[in-house]
PDB file of N, CA and C in Angstrom:
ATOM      1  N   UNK A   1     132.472 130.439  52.368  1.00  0.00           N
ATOM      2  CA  UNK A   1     133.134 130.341  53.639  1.00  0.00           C
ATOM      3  C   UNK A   1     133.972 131.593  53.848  1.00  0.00           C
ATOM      4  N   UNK A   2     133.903 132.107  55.064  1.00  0.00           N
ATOM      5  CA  UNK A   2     134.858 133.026  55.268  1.00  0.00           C
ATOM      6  C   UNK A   2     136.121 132.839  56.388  1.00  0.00           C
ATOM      7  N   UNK A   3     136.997 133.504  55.676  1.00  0.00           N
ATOM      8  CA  UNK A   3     138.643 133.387  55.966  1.00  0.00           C
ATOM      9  C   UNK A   3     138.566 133.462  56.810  1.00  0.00           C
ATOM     10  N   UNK A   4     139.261 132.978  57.897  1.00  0.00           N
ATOM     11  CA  UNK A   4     139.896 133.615  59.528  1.00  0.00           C
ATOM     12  C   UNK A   4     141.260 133.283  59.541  1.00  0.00           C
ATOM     13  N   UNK A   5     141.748 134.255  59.950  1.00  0.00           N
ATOM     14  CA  UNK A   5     143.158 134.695  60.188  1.00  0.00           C
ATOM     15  C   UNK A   5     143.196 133.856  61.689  1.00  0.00           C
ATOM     16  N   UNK A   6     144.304 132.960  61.732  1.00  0.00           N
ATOM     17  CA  UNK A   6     144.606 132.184  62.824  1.00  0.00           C
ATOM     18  C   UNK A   6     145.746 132.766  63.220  1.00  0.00           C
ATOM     19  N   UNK A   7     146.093 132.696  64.785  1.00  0.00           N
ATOM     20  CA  UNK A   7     147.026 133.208  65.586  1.00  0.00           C
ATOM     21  C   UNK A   7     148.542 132.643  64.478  1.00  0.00           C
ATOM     22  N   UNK A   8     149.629 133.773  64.487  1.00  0.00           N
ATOM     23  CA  UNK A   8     150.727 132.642  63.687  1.00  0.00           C
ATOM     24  C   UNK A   8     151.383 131.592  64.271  1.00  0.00           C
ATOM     25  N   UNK A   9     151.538 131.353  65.613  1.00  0.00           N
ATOM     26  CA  UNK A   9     152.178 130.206  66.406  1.00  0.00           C
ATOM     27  C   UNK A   9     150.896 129.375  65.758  1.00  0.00           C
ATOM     28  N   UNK A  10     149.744 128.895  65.942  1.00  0.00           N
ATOM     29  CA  UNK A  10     148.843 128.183  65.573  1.00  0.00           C
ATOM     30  C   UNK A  10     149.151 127.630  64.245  1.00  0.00           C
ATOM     31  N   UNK A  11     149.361 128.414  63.238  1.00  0.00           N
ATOM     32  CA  UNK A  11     150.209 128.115  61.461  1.00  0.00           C
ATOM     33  C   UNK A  11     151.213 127.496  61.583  1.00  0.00           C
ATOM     34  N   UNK A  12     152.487 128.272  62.338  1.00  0.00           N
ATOM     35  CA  UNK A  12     153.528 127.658  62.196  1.00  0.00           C
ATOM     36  C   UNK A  12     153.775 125.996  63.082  1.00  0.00           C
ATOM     37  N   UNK A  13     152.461 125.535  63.904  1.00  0.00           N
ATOM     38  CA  UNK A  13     152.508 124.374  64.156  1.00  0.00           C
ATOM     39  C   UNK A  13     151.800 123.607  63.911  1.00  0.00           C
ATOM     40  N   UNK A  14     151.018 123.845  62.954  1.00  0.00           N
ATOM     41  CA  UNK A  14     150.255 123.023  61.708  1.00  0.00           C
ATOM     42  C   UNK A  14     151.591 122.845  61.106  1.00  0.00           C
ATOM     43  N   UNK A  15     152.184 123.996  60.208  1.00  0.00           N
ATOM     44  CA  UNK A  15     153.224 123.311  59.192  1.00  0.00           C
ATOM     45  C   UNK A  15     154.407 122.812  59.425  1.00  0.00           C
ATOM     46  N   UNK A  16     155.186 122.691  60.903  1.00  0.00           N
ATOM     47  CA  UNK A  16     155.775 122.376  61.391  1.00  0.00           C
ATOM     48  C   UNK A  16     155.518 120.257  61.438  1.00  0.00           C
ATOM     49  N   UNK A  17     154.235 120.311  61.912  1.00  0.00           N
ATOM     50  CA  UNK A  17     153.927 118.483  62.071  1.00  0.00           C
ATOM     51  C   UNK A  17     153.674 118.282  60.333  1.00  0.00           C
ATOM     52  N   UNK A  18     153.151 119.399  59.651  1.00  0.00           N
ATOM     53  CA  UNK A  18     153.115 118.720  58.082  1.00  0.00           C
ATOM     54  C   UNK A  18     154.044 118.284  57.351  1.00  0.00           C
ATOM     55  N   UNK A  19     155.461 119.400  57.856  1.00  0.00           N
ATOM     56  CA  UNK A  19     156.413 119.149  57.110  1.00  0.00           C
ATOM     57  C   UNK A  19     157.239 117.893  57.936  1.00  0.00           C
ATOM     58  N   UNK A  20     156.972 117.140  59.340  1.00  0.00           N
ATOM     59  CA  UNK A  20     157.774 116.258  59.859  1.00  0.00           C
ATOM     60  C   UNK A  20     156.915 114.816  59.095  1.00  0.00           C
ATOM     61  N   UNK A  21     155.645 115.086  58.771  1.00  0.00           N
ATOM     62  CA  UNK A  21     155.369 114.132  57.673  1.00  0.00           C
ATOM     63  C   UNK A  21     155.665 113.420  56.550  1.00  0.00           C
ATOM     64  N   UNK A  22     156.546 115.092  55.912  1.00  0.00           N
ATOM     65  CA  UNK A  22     156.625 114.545  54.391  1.00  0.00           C
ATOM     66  C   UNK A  22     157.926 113.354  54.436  1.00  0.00           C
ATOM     67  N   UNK A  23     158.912 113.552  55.296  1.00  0.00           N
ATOM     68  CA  UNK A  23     159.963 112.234  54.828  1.00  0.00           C
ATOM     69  C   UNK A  23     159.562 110.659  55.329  1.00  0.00           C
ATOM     70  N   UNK A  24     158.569 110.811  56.099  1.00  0.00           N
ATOM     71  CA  UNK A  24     157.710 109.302  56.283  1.00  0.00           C
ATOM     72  C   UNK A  24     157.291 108.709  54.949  1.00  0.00           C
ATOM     73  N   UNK A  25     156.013 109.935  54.212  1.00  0.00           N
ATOM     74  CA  UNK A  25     155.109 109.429  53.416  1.00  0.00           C
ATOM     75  C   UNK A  25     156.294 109.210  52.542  1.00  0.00           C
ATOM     76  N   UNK A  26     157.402 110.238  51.772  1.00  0.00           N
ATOM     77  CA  UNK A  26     158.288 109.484  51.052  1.00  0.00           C
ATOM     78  C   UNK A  26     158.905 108.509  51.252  1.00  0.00           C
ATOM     79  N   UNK A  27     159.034 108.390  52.501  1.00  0.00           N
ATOM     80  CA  UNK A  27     160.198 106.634  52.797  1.00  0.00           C
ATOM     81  C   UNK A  27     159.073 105.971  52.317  1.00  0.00           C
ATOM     82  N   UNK A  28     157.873 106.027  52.658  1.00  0.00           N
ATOM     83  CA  UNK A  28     157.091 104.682  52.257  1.00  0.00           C
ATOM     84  C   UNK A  28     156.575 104.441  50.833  1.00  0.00           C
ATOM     85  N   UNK A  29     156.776 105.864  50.178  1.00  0.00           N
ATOM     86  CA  UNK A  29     156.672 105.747  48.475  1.00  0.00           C
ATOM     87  C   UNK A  29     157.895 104.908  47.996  1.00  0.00           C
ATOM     88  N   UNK A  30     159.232 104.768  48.776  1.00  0.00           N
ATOM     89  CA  UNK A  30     160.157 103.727  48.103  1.00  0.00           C
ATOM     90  C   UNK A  30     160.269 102.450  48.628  1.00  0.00           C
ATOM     91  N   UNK A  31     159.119 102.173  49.420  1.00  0.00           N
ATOM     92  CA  UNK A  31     158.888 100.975  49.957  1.00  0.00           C
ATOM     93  C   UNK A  31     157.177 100.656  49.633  1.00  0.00           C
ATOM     94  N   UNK A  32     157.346 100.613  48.192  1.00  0.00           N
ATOM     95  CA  UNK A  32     155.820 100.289  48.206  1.00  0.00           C
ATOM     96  C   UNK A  32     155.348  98.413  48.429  1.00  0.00           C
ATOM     97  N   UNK A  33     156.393  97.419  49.373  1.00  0.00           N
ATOM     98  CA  UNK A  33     155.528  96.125  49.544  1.00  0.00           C
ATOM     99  C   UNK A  33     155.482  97.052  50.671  1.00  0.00           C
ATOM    100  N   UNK A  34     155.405  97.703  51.091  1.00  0.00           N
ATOM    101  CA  UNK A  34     155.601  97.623  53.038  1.00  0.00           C
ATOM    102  C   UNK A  34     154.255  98.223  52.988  1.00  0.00           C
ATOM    103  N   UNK A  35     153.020  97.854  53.356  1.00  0.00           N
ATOM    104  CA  UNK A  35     152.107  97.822  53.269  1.00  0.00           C
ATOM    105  C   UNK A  35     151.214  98.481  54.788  1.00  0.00           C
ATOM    106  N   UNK A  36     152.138  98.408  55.712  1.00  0.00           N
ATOM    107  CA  UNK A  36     151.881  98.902  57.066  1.00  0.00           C
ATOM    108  C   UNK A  36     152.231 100.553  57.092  1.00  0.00           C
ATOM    109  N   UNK A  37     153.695 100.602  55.938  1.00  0.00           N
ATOM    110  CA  UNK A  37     154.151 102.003  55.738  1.00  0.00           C
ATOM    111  C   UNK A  37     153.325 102.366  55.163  1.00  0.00           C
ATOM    112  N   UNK A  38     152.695 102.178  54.179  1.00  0.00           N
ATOM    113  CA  UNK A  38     152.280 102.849  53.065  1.00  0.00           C
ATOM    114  C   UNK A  38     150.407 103.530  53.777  1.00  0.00           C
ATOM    115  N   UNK A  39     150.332 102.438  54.998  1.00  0.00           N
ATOM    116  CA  UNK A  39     148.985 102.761  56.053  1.00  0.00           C
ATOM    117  C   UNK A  39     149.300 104.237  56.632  1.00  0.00           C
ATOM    118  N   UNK A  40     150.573 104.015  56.777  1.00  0.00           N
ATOM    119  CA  UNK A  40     150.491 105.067  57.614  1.00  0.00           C
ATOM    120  C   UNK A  40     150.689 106.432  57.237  1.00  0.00           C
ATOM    121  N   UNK A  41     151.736 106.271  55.782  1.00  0.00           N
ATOM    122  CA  UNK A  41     151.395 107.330  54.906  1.00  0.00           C
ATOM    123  C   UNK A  41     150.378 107.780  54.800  1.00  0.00           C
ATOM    124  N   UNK A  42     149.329 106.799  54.175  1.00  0.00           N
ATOM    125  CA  UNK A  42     148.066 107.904  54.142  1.00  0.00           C
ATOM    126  C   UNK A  42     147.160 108.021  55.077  1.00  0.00           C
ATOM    127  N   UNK A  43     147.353 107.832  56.362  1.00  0.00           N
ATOM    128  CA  UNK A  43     147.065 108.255  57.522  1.00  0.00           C
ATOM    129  C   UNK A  43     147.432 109.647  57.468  1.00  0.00           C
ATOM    130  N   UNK A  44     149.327 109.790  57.644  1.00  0.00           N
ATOM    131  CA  UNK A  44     149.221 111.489  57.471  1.00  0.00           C
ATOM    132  C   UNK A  44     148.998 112.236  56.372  1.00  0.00           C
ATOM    133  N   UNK A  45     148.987 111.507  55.288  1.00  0.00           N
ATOM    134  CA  UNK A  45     148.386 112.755  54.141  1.00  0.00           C
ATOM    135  C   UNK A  45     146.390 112.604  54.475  1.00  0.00           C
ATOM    136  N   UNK A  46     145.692 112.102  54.891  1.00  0.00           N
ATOM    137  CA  UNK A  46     144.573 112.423  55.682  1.00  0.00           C
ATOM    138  C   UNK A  46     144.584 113.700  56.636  1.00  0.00           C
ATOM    139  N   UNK A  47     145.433 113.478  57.721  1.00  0.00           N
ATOM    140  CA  UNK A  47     145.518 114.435  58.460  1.00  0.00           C
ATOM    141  C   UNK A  47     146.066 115.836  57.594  1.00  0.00           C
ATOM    142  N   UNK A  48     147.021 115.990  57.076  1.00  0.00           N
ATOM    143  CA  UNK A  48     147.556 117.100  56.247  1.00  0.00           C
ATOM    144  C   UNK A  48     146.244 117.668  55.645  1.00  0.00           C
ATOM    145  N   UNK A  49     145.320 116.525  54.647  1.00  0.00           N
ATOM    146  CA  UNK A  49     144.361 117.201  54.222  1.00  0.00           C
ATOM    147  C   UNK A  49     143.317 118.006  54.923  1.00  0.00           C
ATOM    148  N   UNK A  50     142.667 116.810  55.783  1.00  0.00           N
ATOM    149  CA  UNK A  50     141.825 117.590  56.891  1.00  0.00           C
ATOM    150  C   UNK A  50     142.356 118.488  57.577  1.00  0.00           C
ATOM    151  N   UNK A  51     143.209 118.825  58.215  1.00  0.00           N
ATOM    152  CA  UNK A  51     143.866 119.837  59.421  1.00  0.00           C
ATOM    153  C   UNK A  51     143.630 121.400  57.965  1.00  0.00           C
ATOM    154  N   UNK A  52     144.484 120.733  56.842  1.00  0.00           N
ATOM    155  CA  UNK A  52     144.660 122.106  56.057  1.00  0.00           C
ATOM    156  C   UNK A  52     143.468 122.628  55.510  1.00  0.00           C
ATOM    157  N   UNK A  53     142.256 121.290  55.301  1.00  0.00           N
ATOM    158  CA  UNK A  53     140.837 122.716  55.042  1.00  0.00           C
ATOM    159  C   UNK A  53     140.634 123.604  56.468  1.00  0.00           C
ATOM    160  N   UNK A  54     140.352 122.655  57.548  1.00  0.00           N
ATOM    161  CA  UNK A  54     140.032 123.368  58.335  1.00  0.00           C
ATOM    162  C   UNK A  54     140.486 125.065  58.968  1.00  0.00           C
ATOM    163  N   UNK A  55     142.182 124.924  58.184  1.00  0.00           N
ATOM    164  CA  UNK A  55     142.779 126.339  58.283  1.00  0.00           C
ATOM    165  C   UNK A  55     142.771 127.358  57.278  1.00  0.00           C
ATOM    166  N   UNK A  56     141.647 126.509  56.282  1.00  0.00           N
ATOM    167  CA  UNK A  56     141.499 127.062  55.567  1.00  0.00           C
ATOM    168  C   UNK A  56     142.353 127.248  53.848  1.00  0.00           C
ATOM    169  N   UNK A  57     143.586 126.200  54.091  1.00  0.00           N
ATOM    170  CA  UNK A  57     144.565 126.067  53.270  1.00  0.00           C
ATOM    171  C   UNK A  57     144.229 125.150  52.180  1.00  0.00           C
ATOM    172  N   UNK A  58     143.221 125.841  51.203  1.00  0.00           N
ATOM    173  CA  UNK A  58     142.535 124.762  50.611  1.00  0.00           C
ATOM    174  C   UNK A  58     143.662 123.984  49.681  1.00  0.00           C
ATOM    175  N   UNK A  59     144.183 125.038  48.874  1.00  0.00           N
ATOM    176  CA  UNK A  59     145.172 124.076  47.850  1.00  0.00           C
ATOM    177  C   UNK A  59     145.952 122.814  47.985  1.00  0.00           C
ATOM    178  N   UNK A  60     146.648 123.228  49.495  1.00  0.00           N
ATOM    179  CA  UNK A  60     147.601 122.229  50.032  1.00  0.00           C
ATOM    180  C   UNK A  60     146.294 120.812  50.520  1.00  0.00           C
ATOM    181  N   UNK A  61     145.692 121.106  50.754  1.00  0.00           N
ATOM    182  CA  UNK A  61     144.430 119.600  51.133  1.00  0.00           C
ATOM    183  C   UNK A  61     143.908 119.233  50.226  1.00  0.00           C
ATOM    184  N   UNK A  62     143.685 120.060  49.328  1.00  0.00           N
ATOM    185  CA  UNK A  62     142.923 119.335  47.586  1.00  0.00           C
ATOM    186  C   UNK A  62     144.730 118.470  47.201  1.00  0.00           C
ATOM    187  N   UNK A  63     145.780 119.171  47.590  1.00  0.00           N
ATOM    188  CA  UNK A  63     147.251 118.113  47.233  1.00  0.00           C
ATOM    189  C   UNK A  63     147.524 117.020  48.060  1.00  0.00           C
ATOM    190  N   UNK A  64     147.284 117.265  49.061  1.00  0.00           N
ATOM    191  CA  UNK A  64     147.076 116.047  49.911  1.00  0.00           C
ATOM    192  C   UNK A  64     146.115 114.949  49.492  1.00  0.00           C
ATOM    193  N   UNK A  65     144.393 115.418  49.701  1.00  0.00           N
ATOM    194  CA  UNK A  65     143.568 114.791  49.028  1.00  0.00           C
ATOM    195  C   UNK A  65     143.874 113.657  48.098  1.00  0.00           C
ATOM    196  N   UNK A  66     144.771 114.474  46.507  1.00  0.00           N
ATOM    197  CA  UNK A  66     144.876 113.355  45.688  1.00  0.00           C
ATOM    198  C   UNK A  66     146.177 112.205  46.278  1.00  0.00           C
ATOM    199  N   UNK A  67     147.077 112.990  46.739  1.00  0.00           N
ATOM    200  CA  UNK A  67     148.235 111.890  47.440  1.00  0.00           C
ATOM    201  C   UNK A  67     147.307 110.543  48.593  1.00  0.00           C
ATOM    202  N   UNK A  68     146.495 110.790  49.519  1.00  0.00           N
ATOM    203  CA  UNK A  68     146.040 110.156  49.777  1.00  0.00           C
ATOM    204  C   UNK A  68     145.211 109.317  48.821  1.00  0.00           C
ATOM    205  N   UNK A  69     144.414 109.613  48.142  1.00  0.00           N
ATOM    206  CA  UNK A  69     143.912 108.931  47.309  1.00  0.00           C
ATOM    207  C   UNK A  69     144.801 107.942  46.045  1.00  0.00           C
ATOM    208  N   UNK A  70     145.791 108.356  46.243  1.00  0.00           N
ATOM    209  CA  UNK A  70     147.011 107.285  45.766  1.00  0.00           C
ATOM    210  C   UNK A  70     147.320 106.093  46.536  1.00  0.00           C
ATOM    211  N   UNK A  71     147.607 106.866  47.743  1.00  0.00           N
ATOM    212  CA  UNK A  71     147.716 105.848  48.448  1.00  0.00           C
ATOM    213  C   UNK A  71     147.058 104.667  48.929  1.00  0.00           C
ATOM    214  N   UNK A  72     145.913 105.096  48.773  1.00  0.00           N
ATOM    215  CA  UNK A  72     144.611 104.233  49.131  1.00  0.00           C
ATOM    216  C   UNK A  72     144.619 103.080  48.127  1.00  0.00           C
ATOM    217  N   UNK A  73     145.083 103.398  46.802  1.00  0.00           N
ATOM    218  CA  UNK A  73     144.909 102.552  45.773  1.00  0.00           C
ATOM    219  C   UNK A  73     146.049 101.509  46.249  1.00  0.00           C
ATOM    220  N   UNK A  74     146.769 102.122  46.129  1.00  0.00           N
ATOM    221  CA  UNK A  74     148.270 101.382  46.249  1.00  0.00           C
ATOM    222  C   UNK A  74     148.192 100.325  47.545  1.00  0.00           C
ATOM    223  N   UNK A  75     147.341 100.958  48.346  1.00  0.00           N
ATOM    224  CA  UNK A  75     147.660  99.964  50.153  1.00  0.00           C
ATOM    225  C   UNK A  75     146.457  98.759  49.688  1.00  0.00           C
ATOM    226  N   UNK A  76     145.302  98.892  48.615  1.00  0.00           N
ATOM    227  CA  UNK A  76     144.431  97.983  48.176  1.00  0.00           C
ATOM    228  C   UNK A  76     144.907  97.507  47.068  1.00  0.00           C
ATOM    229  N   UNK A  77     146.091  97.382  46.433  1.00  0.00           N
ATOM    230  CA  UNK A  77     146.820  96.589  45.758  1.00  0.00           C
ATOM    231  C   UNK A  77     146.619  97.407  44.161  1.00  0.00           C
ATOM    232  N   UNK A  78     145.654  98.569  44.345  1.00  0.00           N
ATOM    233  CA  UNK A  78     145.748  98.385  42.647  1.00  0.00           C
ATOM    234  C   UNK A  78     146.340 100.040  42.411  1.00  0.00           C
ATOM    235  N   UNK A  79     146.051 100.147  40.906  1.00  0.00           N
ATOM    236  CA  UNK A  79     147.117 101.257  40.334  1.00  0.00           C
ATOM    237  C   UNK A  79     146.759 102.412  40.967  1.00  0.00           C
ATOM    238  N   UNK A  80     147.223 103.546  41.272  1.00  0.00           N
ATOM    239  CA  UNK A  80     146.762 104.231  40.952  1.00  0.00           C
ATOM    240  C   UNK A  80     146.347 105.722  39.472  1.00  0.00           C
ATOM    241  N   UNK A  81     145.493 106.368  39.514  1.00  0.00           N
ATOM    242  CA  UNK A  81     144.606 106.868  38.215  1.00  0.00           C
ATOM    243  C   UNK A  81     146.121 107.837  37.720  1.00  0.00           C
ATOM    244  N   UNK A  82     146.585 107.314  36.948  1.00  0.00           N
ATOM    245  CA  UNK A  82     147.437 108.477  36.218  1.00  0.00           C
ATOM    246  C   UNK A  82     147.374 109.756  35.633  1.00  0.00           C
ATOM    247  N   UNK A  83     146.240 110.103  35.818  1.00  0.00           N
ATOM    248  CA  UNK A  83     145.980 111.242  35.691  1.00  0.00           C
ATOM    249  C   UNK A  83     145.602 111.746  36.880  1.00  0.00           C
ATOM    250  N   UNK A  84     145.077 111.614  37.402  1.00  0.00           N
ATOM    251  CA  UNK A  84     145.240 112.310  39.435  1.00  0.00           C
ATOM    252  C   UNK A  84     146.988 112.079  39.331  1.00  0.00           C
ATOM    253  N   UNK A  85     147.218 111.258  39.406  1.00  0.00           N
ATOM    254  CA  UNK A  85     148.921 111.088  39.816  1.00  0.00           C
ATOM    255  C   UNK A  85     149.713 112.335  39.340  1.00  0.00           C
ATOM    256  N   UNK A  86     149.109 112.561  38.092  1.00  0.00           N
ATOM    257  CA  UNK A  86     149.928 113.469  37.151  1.00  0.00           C
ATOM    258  C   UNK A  86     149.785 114.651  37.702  1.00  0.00           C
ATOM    259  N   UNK A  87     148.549 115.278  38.551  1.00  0.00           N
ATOM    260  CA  UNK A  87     148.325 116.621  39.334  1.00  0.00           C
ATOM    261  C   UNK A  87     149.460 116.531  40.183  1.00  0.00           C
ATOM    262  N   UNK A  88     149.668 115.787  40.772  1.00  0.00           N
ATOM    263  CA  UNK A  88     150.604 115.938  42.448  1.00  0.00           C
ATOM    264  C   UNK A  88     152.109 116.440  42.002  1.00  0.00           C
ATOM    265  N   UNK A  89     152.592 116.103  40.167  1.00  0.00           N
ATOM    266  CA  UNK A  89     153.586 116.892  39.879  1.00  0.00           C
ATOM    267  C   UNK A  89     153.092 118.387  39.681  1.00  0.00           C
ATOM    268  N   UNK A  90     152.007 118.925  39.851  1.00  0.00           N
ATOM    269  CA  UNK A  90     152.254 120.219  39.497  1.00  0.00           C
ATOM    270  C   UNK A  90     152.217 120.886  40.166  1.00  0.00           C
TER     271      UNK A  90
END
């Protein structure tokens, strides 16, 4: 695939809605019965992921990726893989 350089207003309002994300998906990591929160968390770590391949920001969507995929476990009641878990600290 090749890179394209996107206008910077275009960047800075991708990471602008990414970063008004992150204190949702955390409120709903300390509310893990709330089960509607925790939907909607990984609703936006979906979007974070998808929006960020498409700009090409692979790292940050392969980090998203596994956060969603946490979440997914968690909103279907079961654990999630502790070792994916263990990536999202690094």
């Amino acid at each position: 695939m090749v890179a394209v350089e996107l206008p910077p207003d275009i960047t800075a309002s991708f990471v602008a809605e990414a970063r008004s994300y992150l204190p949702q998906i955390a409120g709903s990591l300390r509310r893990l019965d709330d089960t509607e929160a925790l939907s909607e968390a990984y609703r936006f770590a979906h979007t974070i992921k998808s929006s960020a391949a498409m700009m090409g920001h692979t790292g940050l969507s392969q980090m998203a990726e596994l956060l969603e995929a946490d979440l997914e476990c968690i909103v279907l009641g079961d654990m999630p893989d502790p070792k994916r878990t263990a990536q999202l600290g690094r």
